[in-house]
C-alpha atoms as a PDB file:
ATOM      1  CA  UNK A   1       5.234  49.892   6.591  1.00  0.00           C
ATOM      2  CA  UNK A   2       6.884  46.412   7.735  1.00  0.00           C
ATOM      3  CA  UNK A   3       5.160  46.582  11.033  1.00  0.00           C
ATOM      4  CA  UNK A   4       2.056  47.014   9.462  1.00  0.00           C
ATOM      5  CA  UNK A   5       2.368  44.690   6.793  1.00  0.00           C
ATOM      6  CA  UNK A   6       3.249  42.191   9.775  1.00  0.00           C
ATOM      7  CA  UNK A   7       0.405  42.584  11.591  1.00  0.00           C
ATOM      8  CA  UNK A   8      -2.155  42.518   8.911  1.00  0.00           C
ATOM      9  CA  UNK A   9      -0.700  38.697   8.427  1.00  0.00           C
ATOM     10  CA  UNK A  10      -1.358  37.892  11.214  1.00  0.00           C
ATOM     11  CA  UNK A  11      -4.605  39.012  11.485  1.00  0.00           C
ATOM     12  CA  UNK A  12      -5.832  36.982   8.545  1.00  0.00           C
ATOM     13  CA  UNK A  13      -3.975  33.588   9.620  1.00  0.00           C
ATOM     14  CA  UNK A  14      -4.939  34.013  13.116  1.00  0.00           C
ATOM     15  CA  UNK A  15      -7.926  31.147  14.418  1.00  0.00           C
ATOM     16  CA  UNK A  16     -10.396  31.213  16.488  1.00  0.00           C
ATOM     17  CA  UNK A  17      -9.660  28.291  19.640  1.00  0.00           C
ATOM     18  CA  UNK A  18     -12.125  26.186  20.414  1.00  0.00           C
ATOM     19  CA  UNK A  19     -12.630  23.160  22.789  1.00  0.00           C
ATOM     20  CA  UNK A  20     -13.234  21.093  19.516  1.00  0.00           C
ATOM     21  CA  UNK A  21     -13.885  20.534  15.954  1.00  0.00           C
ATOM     22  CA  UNK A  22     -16.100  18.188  14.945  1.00  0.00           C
ATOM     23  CA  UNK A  23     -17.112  17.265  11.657  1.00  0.00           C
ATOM     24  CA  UNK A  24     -20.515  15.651  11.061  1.00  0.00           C
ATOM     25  CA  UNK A  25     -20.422  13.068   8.031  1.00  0.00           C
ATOM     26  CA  UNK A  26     -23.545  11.900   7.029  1.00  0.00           C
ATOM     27  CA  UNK A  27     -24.323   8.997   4.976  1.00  0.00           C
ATOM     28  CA  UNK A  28     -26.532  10.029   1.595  1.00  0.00           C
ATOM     29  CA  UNK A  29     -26.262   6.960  -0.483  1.00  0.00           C
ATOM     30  CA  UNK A  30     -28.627   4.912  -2.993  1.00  0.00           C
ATOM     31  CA  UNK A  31     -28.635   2.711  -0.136  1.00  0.00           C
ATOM     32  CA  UNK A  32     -30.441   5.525   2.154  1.00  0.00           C
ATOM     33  CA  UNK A  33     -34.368   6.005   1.400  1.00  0.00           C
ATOM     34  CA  UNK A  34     -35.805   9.370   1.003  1.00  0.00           C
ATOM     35  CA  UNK A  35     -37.442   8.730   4.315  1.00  0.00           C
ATOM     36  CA  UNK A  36     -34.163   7.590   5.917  1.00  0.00           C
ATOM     37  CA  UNK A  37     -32.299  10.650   4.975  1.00  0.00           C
ATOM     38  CA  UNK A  38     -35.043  12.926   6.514  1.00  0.00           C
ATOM     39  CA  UNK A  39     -35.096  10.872   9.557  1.00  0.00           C
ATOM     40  CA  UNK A  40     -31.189  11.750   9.516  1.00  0.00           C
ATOM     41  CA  UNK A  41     -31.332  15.527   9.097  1.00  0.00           C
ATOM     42  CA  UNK A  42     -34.110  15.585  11.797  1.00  0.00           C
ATOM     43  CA  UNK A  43     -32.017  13.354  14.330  1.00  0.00           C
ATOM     44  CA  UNK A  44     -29.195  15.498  14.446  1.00  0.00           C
ATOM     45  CA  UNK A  45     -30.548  18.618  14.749  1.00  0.00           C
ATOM     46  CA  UNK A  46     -33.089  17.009  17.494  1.00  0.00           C
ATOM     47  CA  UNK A  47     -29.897  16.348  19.495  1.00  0.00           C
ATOM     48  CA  UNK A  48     -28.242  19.445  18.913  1.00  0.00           C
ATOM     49  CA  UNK A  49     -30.679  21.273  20.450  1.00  0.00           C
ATOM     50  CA  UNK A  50     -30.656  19.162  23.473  1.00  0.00           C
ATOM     51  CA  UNK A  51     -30.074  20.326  27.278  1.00  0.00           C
ATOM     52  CA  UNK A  52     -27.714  17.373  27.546  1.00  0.00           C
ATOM     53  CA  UNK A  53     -25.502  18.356  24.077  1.00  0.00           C
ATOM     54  CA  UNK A  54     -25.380  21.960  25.688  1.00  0.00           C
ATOM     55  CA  UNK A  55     -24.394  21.299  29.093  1.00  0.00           C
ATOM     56  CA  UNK A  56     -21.666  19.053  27.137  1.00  0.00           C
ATOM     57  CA  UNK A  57     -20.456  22.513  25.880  1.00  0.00           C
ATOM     58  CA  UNK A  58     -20.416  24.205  29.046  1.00  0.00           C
ATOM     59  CA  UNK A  59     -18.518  22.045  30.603  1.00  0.00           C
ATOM     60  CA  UNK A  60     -15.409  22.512  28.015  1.00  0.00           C
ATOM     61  CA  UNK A  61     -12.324  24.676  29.212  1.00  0.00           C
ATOM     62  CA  UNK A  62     -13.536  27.065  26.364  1.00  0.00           C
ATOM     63  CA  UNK A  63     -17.172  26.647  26.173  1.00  0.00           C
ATOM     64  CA  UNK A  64     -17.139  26.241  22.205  1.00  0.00           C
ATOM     65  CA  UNK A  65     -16.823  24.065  19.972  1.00  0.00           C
ATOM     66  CA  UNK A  66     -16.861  24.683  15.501  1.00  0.00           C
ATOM     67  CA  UNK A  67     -19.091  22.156  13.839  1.00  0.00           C
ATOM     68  CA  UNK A  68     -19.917  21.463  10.173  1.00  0.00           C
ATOM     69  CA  UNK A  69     -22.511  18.839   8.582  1.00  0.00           C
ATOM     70  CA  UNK A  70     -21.350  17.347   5.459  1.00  0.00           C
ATOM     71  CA  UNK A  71     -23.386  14.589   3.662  1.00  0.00           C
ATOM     72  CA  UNK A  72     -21.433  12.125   1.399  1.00  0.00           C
ATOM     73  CA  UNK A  73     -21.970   9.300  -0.878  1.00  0.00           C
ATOM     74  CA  UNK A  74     -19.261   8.713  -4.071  1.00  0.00           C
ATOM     75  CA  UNK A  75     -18.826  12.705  -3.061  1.00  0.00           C
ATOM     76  CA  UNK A  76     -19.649  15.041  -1.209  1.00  0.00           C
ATOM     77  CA  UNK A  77     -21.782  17.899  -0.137  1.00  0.00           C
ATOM     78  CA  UNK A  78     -21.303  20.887   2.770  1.00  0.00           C
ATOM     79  CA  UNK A  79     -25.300  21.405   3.783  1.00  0.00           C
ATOM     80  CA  UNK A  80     -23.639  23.260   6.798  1.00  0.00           C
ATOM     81  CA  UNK A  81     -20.514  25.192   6.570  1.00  0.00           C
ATOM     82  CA  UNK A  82     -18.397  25.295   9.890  1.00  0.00           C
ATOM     83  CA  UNK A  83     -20.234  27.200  12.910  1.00  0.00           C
ATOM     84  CA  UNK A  84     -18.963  28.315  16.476  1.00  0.00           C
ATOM     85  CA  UNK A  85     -21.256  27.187  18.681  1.00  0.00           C
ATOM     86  CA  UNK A  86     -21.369  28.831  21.969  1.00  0.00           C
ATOM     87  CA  UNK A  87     -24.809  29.572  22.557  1.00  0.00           C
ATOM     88  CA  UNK A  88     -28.242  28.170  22.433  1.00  0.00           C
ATOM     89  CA  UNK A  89     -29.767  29.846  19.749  1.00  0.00           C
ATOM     90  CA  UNK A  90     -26.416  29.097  18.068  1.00  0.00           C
ATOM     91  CA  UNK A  91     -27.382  25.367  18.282  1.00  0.00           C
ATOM     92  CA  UNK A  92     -30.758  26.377  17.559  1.00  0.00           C
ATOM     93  CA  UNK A  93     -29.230  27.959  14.221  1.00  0.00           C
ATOM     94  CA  UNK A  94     -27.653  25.222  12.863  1.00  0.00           C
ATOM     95  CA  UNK A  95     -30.245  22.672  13.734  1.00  0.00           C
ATOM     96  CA  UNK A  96     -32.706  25.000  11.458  1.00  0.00           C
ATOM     97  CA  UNK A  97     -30.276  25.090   8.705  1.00  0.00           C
ATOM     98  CA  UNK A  98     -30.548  21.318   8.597  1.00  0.00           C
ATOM     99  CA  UNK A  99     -34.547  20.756   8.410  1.00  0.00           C
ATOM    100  CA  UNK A 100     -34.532  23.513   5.228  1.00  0.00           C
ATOM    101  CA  UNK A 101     -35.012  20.777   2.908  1.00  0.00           C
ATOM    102  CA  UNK A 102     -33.891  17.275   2.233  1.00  0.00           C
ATOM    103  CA  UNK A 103     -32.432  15.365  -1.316  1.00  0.00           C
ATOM    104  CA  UNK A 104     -32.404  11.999  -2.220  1.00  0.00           C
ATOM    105  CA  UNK A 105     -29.206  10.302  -2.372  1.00  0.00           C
ATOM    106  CA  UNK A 106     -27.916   8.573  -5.525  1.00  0.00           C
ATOM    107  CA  UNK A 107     -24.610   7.295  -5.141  1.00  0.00           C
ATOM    108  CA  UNK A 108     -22.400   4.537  -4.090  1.00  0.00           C
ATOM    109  CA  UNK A 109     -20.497   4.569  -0.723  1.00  0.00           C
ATOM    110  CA  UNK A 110     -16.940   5.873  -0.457  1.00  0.00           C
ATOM    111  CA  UNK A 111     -16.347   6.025   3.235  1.00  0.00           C
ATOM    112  CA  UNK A 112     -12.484   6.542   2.229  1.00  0.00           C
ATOM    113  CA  UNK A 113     -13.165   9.721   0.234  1.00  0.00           C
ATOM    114  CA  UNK A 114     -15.470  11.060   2.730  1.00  0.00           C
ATOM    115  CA  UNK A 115     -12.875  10.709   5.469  1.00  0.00           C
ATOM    116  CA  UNK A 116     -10.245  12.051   3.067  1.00  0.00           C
ATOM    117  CA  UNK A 117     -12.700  15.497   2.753  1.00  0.00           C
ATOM    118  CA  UNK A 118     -13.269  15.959   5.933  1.00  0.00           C
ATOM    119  CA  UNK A 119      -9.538  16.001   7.173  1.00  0.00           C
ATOM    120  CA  UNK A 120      -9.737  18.546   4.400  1.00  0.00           C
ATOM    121  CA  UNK A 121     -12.137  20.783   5.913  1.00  0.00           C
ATOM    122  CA  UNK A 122     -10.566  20.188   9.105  1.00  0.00           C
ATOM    123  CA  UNK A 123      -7.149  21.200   7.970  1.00  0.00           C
ATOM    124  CA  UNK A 124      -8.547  24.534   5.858  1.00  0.00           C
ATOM    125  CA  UNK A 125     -11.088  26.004   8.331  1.00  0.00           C
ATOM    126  CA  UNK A 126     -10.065  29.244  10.512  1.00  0.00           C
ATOM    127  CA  UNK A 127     -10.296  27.086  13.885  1.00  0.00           C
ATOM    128  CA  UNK A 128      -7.890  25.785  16.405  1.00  0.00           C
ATOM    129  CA  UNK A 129      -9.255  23.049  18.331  1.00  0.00           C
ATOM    130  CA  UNK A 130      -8.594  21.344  21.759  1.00  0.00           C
ATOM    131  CA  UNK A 131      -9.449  17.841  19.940  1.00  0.00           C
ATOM    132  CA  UNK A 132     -10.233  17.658  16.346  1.00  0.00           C
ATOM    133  CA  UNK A 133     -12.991  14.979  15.396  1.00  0.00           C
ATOM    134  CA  UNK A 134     -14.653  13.321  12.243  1.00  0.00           C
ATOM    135  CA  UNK A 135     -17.990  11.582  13.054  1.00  0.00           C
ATOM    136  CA  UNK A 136     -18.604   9.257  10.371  1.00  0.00           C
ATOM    137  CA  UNK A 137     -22.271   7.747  10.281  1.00  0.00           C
ATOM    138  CA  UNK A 138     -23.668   4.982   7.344  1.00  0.00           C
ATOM    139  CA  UNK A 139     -25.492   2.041   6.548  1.00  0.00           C
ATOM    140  CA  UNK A 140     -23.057  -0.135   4.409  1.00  0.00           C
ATOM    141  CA  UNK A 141     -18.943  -0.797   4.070  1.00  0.00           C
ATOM    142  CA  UNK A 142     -16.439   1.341   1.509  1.00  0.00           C
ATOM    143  CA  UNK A 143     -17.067  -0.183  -1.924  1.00  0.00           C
ATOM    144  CA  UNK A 144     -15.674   2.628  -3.812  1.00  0.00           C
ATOM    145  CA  UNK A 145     -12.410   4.983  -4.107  1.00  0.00           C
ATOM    146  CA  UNK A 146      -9.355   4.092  -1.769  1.00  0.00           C
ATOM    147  CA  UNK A 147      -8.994   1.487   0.507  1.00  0.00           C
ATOM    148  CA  UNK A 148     -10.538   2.830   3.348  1.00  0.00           C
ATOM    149  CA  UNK A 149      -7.751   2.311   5.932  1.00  0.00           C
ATOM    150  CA  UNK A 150      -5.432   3.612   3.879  1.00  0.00           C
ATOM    151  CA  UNK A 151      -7.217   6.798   4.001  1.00  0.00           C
ATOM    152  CA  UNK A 152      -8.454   6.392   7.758  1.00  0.00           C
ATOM    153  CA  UNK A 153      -4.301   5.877   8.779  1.00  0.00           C
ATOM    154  CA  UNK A 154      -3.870   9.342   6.385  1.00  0.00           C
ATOM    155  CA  UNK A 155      -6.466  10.786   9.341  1.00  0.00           C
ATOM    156  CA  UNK A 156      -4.594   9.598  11.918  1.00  0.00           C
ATOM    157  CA  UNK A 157      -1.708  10.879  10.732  1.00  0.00           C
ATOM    158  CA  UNK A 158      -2.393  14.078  11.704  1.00  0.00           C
ATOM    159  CA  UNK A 159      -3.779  13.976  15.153  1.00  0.00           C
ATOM    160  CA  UNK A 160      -7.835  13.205  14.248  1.00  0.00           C
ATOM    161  CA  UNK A 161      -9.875  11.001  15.799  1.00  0.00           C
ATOM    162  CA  UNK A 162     -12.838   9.442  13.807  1.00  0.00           C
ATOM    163  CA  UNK A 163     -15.705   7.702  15.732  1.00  0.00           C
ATOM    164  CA  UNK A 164     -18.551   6.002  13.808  1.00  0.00           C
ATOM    165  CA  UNK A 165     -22.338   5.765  13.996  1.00  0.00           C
ATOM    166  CA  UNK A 166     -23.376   2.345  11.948  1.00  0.00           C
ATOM    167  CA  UNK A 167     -26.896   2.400  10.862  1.00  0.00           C
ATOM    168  CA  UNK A 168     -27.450  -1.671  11.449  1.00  0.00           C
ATOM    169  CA  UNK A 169     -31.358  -1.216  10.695  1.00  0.00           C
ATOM    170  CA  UNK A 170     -31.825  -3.980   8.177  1.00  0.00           C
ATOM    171  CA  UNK A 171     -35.179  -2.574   6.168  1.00  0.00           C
ATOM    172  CA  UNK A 172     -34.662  -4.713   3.253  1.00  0.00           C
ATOM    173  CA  UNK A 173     -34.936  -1.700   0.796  1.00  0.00           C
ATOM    174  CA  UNK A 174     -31.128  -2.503  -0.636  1.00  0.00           C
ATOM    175  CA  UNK A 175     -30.465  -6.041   1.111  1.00  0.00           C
ATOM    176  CA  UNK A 176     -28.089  -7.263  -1.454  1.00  0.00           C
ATOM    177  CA  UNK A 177     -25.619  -4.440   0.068  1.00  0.00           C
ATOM    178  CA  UNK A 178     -26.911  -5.313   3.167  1.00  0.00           C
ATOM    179  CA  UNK A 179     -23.708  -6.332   6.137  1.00  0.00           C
ATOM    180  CA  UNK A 180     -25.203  -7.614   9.474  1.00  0.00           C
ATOM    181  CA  UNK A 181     -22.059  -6.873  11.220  1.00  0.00           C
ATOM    182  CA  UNK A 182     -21.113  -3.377   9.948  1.00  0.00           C
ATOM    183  CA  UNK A 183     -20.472  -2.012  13.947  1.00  0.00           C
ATOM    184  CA  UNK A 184     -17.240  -4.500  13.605  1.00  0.00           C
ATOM    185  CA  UNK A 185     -16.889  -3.725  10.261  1.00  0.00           C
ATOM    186  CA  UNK A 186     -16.705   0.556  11.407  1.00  0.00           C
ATOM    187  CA  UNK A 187     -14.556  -1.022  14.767  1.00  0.00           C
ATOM    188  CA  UNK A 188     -11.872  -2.966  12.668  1.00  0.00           C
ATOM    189  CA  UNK A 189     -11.625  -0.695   9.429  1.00  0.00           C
ATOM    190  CA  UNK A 190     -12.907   3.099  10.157  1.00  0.00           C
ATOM    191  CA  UNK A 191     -12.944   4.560  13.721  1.00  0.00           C
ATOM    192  CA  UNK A 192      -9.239   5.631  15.088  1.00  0.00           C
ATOM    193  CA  UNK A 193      -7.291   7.843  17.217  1.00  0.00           C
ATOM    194  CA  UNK A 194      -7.613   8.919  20.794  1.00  0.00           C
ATOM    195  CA  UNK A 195     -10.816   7.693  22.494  1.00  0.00           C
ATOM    196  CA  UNK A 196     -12.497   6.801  19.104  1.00  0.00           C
ATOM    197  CA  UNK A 197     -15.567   4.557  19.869  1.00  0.00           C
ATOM    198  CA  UNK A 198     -18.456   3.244  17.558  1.00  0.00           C
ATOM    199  CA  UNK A 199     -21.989   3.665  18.542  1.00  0.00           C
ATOM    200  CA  UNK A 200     -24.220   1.234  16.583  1.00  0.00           C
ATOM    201  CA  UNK A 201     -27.778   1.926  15.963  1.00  0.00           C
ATOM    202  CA  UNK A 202     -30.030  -1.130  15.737  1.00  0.00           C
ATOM    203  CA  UNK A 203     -33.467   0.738  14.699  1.00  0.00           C
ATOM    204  CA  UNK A 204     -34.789   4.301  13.843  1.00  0.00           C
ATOM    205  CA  UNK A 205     -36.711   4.984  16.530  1.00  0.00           C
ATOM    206  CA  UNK A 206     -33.050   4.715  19.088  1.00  0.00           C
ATOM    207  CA  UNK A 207     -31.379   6.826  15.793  1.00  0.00           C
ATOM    208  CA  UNK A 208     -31.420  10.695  17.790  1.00  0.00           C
ATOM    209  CA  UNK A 209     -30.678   9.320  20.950  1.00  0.00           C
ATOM    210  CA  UNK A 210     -28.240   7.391  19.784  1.00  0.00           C
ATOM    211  CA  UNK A 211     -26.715  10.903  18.025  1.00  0.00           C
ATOM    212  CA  UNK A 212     -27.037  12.746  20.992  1.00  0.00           C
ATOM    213  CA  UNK A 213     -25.537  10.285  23.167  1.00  0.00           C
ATOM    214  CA  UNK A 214     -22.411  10.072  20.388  1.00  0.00           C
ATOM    215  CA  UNK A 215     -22.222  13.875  20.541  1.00  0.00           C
ATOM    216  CA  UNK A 216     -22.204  14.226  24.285  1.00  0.00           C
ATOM    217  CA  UNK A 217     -19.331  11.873  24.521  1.00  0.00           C
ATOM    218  CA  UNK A 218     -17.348  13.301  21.804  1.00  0.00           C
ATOM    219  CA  UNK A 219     -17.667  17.125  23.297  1.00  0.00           C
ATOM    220  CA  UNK A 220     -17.787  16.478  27.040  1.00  0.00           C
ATOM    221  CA  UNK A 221     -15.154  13.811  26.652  1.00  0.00           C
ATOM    222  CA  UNK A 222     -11.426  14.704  27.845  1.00  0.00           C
ATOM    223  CA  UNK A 223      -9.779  11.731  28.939  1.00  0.00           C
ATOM    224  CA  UNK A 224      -8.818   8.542  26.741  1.00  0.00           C
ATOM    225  CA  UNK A 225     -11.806   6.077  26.380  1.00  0.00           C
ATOM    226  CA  UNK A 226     -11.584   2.345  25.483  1.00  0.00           C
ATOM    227  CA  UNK A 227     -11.317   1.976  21.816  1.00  0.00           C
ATOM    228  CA  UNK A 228     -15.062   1.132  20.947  1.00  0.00           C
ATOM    229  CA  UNK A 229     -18.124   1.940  23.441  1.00  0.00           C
ATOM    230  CA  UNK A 230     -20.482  -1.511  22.315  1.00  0.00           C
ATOM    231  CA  UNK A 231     -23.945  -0.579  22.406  1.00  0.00           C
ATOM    232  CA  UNK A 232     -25.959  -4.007  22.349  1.00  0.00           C
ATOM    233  CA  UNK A 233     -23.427  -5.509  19.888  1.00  0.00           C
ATOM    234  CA  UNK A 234     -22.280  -8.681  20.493  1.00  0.00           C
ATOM    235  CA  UNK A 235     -18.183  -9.454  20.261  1.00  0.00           C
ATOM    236  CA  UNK A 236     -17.738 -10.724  17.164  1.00  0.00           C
ATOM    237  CA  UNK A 237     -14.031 -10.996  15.188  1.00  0.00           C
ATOM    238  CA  UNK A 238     -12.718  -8.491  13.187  1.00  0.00           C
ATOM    239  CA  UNK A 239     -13.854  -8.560   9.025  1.00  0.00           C
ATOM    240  CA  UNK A 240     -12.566  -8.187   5.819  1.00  0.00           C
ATOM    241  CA  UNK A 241     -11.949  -4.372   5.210  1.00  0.00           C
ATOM    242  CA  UNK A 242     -12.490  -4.833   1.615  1.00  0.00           C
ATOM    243  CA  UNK A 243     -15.639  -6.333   2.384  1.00  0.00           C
ATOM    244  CA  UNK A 244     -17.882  -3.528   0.723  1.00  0.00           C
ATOM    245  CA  UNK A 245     -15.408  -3.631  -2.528  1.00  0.00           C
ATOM    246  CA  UNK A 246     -16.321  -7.538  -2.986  1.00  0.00           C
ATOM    247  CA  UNK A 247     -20.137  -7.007  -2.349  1.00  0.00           C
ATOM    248  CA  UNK A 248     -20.156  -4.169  -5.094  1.00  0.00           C
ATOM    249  CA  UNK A 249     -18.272  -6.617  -7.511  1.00  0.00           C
ATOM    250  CA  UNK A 250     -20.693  -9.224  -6.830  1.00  0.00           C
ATOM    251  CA  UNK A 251     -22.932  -7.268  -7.705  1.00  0.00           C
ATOM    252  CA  UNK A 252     -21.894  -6.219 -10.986  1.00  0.00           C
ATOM    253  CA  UNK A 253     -20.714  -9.521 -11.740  1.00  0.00           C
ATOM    254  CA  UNK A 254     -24.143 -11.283 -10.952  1.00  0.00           C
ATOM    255  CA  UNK A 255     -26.173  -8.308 -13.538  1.00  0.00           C
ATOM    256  CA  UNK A 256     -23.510  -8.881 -16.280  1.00  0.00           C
ATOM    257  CA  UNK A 257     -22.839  -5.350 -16.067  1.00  0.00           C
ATOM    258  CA  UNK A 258     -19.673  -3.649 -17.550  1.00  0.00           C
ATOM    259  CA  UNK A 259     -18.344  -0.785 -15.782  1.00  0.00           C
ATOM    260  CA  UNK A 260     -15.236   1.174 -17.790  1.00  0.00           C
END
């Protein structure tokens, strides 16, 4: 009876190992137009299917990797629940589970509480990976919830790397929230941990490559990189992490509006 009882433990806490997981967060705010979020959904499962994002597998030690897709705003929503990936039509599964459909966002932009989530998923999912990864993509700075690098040192904490993917297109459809340099914004306030890098994208017609260039260097990856990979950004200093906080209260300020 206690041998059994033993082994049927360890059967259900036993995970699956995999070269890495990777959490996909993906900016849905008010900020994002309808046609921006489709153009989203559509780039990432463009690059997933990719030769280049599968030969990135291959070339692991375990030739897997456990991926989810998680949109967030002021909260958040799982559109894909965590997947091993091993095979093409595996890819080719999860990149159709993305083009289903597509919802507006409506929300403000908590970067901290997204981050916070996805360490969450990370932590409570049945994997074991080589690396462990959040990918954090959006268009404007934290101006909602936590600080955000109180929450991105919380990450860091426990051995996960977050890289980011700042959407610098400037469209004018929300330029009051509008920050020209949100890649050093993502550099000096978000991304962290071993080989983290930031990958800014300047217009949406560069937006897939951009995500399958990102997702090649986060699986393929093994050895430390420099601390940001600058993509046509110019060196600029460091800015105010609470940048997106002020904006917002500008905002409000400016509309006489009174939030409880």
């Amino acid at each position: 009876m206690t041998l059994t009882l033993c082994c049927s433990v360890t059967a259900q806490t036993s995970h699956t190992e995999v070269d890495l997981e990777l959490v996909l967060l993906v900016d849905v705010s008010r900020s994002m137009s309808a046609q921006e979020l489709e153009l989203q959904r559509r780039g990432y499962a463009e690059a997933l299917v990719s030769e280049d994002v599968f030969n990135a597998v291959q070339s692991g030690l375990l030739q897997s990797i456990a991926l989810t897709y998680i949109e967030w705003a002021g909260t958040q929503e799982v559109v894909v629940d965590w997947q091993l990936l091993e095979t093409r039509a595996d890819f080719q599964e999860f990149a159709n589970k993305l083009t289903v459909s597509f919802d507006d966002g409506l929300r403000r932009t908590s970067i901290s509480n997204a981050l916070a989530f996805a360490a969450s998923r990370i932590e409570r999912n049945r994997y074991a990976g080589l690396r462990r990864v959040i990918d954090i993509s959006g268009d404007g700075p934290n101006n909602m919830g936590p600080l955000v690098t109180r929450e991105r040192d919380k990450v860091l904490a426990r051995r996960i790397t977050i890289n980011g993917l700042p959407l610098m297109v400037d469209d004018g459809w929300n330029a009051f929230f509008h920050l020209p340099d949100l890649d050093v914004y993502y550099r000096s306030c978000v991304v962290g941990g071993a080989g983290a890098f930031v990958i800014p994208v300047y217009g949406w017609p560069d937006f897939a490559d951009a995500v399958k260039r990102k997702l090649v260097m986060e699986i393929a990856v093994a050895e430390p990189m420099p601390a940001v990979v600058r993509v046509q950004s110019p060196v600029r200093d460091p800015k105010d992490c609470e940048v997106g906080e002020k904006i917002w209260e500008d905002f409000i300020r400016q509309r006489n509006i009174y939030l409880p």
